[in-house]
N, C-alpha and C. Protein backbone atom coordinates (compact mmCIF):
# COMPACT_ATOMS: atom_id res chain seq x y z
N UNK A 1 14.51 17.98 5.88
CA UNK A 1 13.12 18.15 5.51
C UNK A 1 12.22 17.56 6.58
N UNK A 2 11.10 18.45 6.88
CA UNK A 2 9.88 17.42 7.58
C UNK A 2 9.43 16.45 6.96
N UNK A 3 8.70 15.10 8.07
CA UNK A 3 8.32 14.38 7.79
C UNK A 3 7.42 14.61 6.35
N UNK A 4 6.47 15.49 7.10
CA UNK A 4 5.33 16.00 6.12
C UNK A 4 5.71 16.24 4.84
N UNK A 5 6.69 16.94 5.09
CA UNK A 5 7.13 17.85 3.48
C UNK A 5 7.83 16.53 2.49
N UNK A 6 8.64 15.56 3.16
CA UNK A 6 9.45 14.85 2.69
C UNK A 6 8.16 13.67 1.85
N UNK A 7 7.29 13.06 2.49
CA UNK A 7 5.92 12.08 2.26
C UNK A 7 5.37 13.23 0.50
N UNK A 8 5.39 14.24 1.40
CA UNK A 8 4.22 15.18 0.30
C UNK A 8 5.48 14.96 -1.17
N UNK A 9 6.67 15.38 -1.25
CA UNK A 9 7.94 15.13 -2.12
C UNK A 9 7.97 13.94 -2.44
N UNK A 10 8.28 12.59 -1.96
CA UNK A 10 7.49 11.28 -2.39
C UNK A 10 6.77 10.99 -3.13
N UNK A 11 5.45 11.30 -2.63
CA UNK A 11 4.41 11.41 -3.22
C UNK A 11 4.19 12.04 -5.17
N UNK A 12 4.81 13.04 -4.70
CA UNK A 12 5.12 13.39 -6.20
C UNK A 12 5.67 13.04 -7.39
N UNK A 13 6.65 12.16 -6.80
CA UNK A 13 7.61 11.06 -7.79
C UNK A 13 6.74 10.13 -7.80
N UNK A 14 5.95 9.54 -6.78
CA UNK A 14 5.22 8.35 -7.25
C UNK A 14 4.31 8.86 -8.32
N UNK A 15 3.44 9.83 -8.19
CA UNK A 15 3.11 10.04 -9.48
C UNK A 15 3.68 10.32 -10.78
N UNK A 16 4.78 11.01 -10.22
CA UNK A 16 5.06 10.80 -11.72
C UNK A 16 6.20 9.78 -12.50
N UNK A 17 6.34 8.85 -11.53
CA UNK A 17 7.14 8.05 -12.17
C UNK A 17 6.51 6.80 -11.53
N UNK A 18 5.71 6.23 -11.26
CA UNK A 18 5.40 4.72 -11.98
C UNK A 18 5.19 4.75 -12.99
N UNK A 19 5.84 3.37 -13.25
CA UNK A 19 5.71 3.21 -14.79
C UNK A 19 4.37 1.43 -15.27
N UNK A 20 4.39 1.33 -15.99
CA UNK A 20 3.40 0.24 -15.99
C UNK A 20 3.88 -1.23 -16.22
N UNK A 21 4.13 -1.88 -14.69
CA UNK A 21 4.83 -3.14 -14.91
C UNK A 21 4.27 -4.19 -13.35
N UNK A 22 4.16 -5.34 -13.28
CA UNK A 22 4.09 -6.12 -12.70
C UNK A 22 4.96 -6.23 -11.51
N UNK A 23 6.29 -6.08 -12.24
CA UNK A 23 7.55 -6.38 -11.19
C UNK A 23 7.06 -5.48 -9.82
N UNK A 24 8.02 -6.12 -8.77
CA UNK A 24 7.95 -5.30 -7.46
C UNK A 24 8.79 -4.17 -7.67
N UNK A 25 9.92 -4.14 -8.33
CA UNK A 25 11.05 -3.32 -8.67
C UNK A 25 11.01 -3.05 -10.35
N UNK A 26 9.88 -2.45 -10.70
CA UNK A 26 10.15 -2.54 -12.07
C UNK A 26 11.61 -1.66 -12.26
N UNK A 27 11.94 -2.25 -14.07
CA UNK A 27 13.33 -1.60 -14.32
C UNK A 27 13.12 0.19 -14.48
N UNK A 28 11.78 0.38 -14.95
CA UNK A 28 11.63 2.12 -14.78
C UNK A 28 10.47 2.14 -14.03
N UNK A 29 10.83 3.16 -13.38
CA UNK A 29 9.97 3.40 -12.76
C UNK A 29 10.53 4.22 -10.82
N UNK A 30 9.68 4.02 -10.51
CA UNK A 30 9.23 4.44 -8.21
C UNK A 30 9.69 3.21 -7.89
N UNK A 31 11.07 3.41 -7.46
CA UNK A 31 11.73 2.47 -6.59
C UNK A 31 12.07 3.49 -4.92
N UNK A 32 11.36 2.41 -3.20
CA UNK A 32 11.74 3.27 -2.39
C UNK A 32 13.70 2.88 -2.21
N UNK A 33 13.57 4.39 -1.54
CA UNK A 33 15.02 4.19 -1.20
C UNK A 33 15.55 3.23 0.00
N UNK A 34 16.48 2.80 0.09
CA UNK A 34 16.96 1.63 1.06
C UNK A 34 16.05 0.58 1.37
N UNK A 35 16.53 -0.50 2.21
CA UNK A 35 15.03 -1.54 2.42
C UNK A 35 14.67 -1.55 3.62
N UNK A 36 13.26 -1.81 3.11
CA UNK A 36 12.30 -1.69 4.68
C UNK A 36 12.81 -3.00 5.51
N UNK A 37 12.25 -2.68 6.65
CA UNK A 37 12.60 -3.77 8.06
C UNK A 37 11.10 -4.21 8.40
N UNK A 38 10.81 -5.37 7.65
CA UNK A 38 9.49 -5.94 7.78
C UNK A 38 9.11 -6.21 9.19
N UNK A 39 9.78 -6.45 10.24
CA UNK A 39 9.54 -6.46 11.54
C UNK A 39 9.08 -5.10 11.80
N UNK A 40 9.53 -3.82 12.14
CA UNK A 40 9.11 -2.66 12.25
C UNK A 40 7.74 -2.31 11.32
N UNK A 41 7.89 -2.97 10.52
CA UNK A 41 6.70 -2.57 9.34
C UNK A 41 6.06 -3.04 10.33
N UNK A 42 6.04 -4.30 10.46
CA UNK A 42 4.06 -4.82 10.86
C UNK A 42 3.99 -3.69 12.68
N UNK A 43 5.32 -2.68 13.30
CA UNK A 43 5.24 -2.97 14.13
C UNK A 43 4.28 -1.37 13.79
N UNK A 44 4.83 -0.68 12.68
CA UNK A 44 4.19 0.41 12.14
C UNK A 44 3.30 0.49 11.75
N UNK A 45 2.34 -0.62 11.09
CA UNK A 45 1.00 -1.31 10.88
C UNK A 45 0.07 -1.24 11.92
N UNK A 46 0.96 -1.73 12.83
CA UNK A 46 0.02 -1.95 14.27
C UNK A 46 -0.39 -0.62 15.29
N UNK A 47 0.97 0.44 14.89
CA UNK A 47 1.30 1.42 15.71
C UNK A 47 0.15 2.47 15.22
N UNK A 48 0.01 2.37 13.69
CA UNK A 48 -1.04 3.38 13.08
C UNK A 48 -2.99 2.47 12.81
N UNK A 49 -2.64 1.70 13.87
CA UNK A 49 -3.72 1.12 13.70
C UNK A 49 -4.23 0.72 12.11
N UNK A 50 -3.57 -0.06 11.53
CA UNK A 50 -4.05 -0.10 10.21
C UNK A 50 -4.99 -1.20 9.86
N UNK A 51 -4.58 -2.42 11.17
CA UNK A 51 -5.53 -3.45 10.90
C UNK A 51 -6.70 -3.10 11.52
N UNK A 52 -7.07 -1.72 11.90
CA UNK A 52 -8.77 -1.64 12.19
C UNK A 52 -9.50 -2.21 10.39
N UNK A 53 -8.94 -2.16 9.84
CA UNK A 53 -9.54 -1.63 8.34
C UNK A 53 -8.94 -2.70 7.71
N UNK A 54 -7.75 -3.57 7.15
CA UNK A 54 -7.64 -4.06 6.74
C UNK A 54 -7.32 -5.45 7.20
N UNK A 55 -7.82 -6.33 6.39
CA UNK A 55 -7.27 -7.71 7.36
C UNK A 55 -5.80 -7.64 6.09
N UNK A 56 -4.90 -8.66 6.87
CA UNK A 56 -3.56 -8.61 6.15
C UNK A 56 -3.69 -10.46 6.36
N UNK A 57 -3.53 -11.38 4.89
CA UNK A 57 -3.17 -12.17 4.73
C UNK A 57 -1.90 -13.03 5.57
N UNK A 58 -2.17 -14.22 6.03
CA UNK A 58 -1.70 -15.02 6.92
C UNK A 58 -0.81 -14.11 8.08
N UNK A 59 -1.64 -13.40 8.37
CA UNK A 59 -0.75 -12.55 9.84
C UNK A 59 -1.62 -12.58 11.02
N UNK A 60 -1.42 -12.87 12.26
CA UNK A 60 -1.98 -12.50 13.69
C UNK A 60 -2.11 -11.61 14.07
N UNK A 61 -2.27 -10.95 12.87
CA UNK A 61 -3.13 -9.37 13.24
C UNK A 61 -4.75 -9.25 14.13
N UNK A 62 -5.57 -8.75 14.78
CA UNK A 62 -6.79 -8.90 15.39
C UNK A 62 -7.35 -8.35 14.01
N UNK A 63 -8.71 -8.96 13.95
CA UNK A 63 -9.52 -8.55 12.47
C UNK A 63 -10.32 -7.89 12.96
N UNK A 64 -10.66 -6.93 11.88
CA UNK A 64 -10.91 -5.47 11.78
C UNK A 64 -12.69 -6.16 12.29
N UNK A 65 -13.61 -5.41 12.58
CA UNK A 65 -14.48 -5.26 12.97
C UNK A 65 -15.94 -5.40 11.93
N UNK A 66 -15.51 -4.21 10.78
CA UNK A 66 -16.29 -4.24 9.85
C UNK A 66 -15.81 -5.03 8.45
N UNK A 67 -16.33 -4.66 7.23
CA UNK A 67 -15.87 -5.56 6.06
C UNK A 67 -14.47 -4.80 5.98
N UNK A 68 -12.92 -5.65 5.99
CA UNK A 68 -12.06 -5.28 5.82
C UNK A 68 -11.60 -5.12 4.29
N UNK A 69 -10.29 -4.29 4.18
CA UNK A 69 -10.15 -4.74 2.53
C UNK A 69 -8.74 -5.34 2.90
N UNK A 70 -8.76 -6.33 2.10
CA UNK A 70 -7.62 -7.44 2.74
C UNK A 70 -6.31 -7.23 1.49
N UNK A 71 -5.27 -7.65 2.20
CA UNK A 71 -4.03 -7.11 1.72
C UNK A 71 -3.15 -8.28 1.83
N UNK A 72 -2.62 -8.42 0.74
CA UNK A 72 -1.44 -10.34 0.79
C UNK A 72 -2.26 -11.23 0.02
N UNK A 73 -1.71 -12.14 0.17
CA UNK A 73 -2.56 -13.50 -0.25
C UNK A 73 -2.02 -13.98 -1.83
N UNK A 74 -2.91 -14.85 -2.41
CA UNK A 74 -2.02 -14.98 -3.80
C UNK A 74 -2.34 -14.01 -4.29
N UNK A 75 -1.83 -13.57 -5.81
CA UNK A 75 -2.25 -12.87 -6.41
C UNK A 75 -1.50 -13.36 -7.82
N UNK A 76 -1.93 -12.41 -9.25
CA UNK A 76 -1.58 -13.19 -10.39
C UNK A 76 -0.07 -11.76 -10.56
N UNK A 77 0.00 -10.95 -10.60
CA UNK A 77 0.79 -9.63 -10.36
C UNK A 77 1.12 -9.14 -9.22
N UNK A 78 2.32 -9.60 -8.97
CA UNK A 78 2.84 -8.57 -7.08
C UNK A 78 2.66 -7.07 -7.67
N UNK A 79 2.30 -6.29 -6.39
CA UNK A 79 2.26 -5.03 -6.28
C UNK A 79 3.45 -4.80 -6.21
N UNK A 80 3.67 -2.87 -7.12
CA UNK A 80 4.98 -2.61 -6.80
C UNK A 80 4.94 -2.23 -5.90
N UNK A 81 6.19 -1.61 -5.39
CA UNK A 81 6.07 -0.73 -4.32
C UNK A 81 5.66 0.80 -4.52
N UNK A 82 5.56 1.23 -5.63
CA UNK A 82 5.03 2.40 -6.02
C UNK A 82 3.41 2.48 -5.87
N UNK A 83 3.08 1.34 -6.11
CA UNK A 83 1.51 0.72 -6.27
C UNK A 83 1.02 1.19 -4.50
N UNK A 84 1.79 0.25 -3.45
CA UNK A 84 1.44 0.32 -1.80
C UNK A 84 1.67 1.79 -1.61
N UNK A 85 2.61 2.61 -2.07
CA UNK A 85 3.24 3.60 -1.36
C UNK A 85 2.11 4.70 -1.81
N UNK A 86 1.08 4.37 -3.28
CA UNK A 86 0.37 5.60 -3.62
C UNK A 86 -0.99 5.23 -2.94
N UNK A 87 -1.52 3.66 -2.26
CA UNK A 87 -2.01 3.19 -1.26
C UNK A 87 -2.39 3.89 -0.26
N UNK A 88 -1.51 4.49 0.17
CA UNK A 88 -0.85 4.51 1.56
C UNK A 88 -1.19 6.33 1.96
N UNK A 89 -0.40 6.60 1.02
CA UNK A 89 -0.65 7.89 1.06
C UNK A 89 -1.31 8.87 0.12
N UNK A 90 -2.34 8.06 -0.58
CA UNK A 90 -3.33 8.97 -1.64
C UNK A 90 -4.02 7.70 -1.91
N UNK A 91 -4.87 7.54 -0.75
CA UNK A 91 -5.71 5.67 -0.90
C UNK A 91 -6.74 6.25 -1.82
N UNK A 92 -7.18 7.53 -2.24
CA UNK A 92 -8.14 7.81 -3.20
C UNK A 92 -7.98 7.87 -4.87
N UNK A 93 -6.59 7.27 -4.93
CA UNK A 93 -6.17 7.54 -6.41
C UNK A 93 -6.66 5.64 -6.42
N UNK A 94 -6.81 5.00 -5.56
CA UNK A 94 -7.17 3.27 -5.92
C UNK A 94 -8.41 3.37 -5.55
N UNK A 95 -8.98 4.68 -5.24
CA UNK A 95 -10.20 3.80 -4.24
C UNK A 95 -11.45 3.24 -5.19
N UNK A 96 -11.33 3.58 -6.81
CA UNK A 96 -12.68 3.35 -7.23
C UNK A 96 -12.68 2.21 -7.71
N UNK A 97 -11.77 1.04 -7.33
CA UNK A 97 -11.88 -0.27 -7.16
C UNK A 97 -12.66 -0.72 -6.22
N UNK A 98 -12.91 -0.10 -5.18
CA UNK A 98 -13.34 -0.51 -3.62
C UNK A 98 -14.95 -0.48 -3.41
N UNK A 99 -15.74 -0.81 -2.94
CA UNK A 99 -17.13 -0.18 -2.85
C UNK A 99 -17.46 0.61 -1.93
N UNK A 100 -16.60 0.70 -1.14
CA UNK A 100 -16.75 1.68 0.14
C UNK A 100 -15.93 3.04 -0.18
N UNK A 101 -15.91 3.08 -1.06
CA UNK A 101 -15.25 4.45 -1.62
C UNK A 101 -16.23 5.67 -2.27
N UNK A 102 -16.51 6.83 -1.68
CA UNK A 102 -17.20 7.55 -1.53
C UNK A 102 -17.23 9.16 -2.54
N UNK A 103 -17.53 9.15 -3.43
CA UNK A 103 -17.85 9.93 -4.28
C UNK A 103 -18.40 11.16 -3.80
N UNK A 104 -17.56 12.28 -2.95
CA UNK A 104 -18.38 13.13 -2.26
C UNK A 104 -18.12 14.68 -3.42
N UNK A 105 -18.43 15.73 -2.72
CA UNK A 105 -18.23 16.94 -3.58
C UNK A 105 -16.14 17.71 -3.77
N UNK A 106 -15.99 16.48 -2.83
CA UNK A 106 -14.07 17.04 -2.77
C UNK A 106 -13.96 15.63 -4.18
N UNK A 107 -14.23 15.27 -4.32
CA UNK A 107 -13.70 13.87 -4.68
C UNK A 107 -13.85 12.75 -4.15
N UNK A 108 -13.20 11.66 -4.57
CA UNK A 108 -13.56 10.29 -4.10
C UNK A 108 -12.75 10.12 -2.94
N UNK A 109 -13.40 10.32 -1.76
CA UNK A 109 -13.17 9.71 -0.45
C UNK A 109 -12.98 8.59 -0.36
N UNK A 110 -12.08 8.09 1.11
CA UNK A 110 -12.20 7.00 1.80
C UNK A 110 -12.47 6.20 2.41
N UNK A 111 -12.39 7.41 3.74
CA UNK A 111 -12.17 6.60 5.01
C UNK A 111 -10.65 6.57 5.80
N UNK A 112 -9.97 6.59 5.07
CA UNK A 112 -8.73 6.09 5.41
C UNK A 112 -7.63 7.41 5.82
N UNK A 113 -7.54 7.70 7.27
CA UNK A 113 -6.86 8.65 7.92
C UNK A 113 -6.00 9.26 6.85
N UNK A 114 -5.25 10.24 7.10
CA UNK A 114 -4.19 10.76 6.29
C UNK A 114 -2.67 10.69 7.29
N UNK A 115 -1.75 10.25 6.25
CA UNK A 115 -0.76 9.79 7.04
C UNK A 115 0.43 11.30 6.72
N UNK A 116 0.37 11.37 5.49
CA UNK A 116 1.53 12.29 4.54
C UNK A 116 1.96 13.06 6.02
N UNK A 117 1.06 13.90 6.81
CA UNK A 117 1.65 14.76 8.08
C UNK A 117 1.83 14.16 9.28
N UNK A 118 2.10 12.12 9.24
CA UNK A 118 1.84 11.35 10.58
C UNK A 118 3.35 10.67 10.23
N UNK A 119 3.30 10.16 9.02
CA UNK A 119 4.20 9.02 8.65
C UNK A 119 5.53 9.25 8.60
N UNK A 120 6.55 9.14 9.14
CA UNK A 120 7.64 9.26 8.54
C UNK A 120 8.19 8.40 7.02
N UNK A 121 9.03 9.00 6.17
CA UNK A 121 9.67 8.03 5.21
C UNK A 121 9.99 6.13 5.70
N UNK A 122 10.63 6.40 6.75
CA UNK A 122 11.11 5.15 7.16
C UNK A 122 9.78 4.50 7.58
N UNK A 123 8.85 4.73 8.37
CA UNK A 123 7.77 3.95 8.84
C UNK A 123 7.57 3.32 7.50
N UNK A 124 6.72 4.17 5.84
CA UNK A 124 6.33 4.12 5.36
C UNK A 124 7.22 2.59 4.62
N UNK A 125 8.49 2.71 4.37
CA UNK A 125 9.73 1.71 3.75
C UNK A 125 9.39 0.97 4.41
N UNK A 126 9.11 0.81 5.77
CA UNK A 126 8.78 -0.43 6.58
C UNK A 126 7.42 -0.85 6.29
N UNK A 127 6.80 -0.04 5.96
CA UNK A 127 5.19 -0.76 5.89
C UNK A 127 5.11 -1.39 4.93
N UNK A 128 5.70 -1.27 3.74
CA UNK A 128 5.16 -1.23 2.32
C UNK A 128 6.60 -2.73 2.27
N UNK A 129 7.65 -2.87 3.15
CA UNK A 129 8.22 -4.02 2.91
C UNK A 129 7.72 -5.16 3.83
N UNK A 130 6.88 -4.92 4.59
CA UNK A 130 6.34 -5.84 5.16
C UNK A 130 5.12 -6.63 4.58
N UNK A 131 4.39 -5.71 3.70
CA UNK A 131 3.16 -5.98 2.78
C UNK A 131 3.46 -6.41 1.54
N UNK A 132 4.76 -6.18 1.04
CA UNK A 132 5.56 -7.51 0.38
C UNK A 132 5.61 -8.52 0.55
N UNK A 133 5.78 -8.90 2.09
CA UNK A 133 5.88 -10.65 2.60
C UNK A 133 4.79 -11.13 2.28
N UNK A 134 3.46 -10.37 2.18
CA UNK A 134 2.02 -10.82 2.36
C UNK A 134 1.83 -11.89 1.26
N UNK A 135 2.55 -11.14 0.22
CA UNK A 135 1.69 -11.63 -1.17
C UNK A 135 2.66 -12.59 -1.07
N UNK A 136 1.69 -13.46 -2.62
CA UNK A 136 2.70 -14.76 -3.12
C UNK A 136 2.06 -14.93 -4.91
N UNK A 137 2.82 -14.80 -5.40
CA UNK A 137 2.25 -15.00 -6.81
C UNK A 137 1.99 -16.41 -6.85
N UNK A 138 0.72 -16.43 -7.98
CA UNK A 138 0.05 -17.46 -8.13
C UNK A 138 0.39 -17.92 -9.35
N UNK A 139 0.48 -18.60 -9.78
CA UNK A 139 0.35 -19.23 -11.64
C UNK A 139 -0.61 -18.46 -12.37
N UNK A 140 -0.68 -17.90 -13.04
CA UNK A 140 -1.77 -17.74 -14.30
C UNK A 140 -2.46 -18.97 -14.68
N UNK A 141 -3.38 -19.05 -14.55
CA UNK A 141 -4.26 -20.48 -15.40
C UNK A 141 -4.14 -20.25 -17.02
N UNK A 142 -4.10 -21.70 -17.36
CA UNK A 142 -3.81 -22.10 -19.00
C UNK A 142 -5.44 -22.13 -19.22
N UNK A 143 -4.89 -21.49 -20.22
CA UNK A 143 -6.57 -21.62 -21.31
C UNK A 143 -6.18 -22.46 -22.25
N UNK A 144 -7.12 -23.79 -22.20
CA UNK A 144 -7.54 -24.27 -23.40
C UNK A 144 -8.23 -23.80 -24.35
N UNK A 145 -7.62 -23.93 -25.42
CA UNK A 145 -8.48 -23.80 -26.86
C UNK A 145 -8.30 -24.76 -27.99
C-alpha cells in the first residue's frame, strides 16, 4: 500500500475505534502497531518542521515564533495514542479546543499542513512515541469537603 493510502486506512480505524479511556493503551480500543523509536520521532518532528507551531515540553527544540500550542508537560490523563495519531492527521477533529482554529465554509480549519500524503506509517509510530516521553501524569488534587 502507499504511504497515502495506508495513513488515509489508519485513519479510519482511529475513528472508528477509539474507545473512551485515559490509558495510553487502552484495553479497547486504536492501539499503533509495533513501537515507535522516540529518537527518530523527535528526528521526524524536526524533519516535518513541527516545532514551527508547537513548543514540545522539556525538549531543545527552537520555539516556534508565534503563540505555540504546546505538547508534554504534566497532565491529569496521558493521551492515547489514538488521541496524537487523530492529532496528527485530522488536527481538525481537536481543533475546537484551540482558539486559533478557524471556522471557515469547508469546516473547521487549522493551519496545520496535511501529512496523510507526506507521512509514512513509521514516521507517524515514531512521532506519536516520542510525544509520549513528553507527558508525565500529575496527581489529581483532593477535594476537601
Amino acid at each position: 500500500m502507499a504511504p497515502s493510502t495506508t495513513l488515509l486506512w489508519v485513519l479510519g480505524l482511529v475513528a472508528a475505534g477509539i474507545a473512551c479511556s485515559t490509558a495510553r493503551d487502552p484495553a479497547k480500543g486504536f492501539r499503533l502497531a509495533g513501537n515507535g523509536d522516540t529518537q527518530r520521532g523527535k528526528a521526524a518532528f524536526i524533519e516535518f518542521r513541527c516545532y514551527s507551531c508547537h513548543e514540545v515540553q522539556g525538549s531543545n527544540l527552537p520555539r516556534p515564533a508565534n503563540r505555540p500550542v504546546t505538547l508534554g508537560g504534566s497532565v491529569a490523563h496521558q493521551p492515547s495514542d489514538g488521541y496524537l495519531v487523530t492529532a496528527i492527521i485530522n488536527p481538525a477533529y481537536h481543533a475546537d479546543r484551540y482558539p486559533s482554529a478557524d471556522l471557515g465554509s469547508q469546516g473547521v480549519t487549522t493551519g496545520m499542513p496535511e501529512y496523510a500524503s507526506r507521512m509514512t506509517v513509521q514516521q507517524l509510530t515514531d512521532i506519536v512515541a516520542y510525544l509520549q516521553t513528553r507527558y508525565a501524569l500529575s496527581p489529581l488534587p483532593v477535594r476537601n469537603e
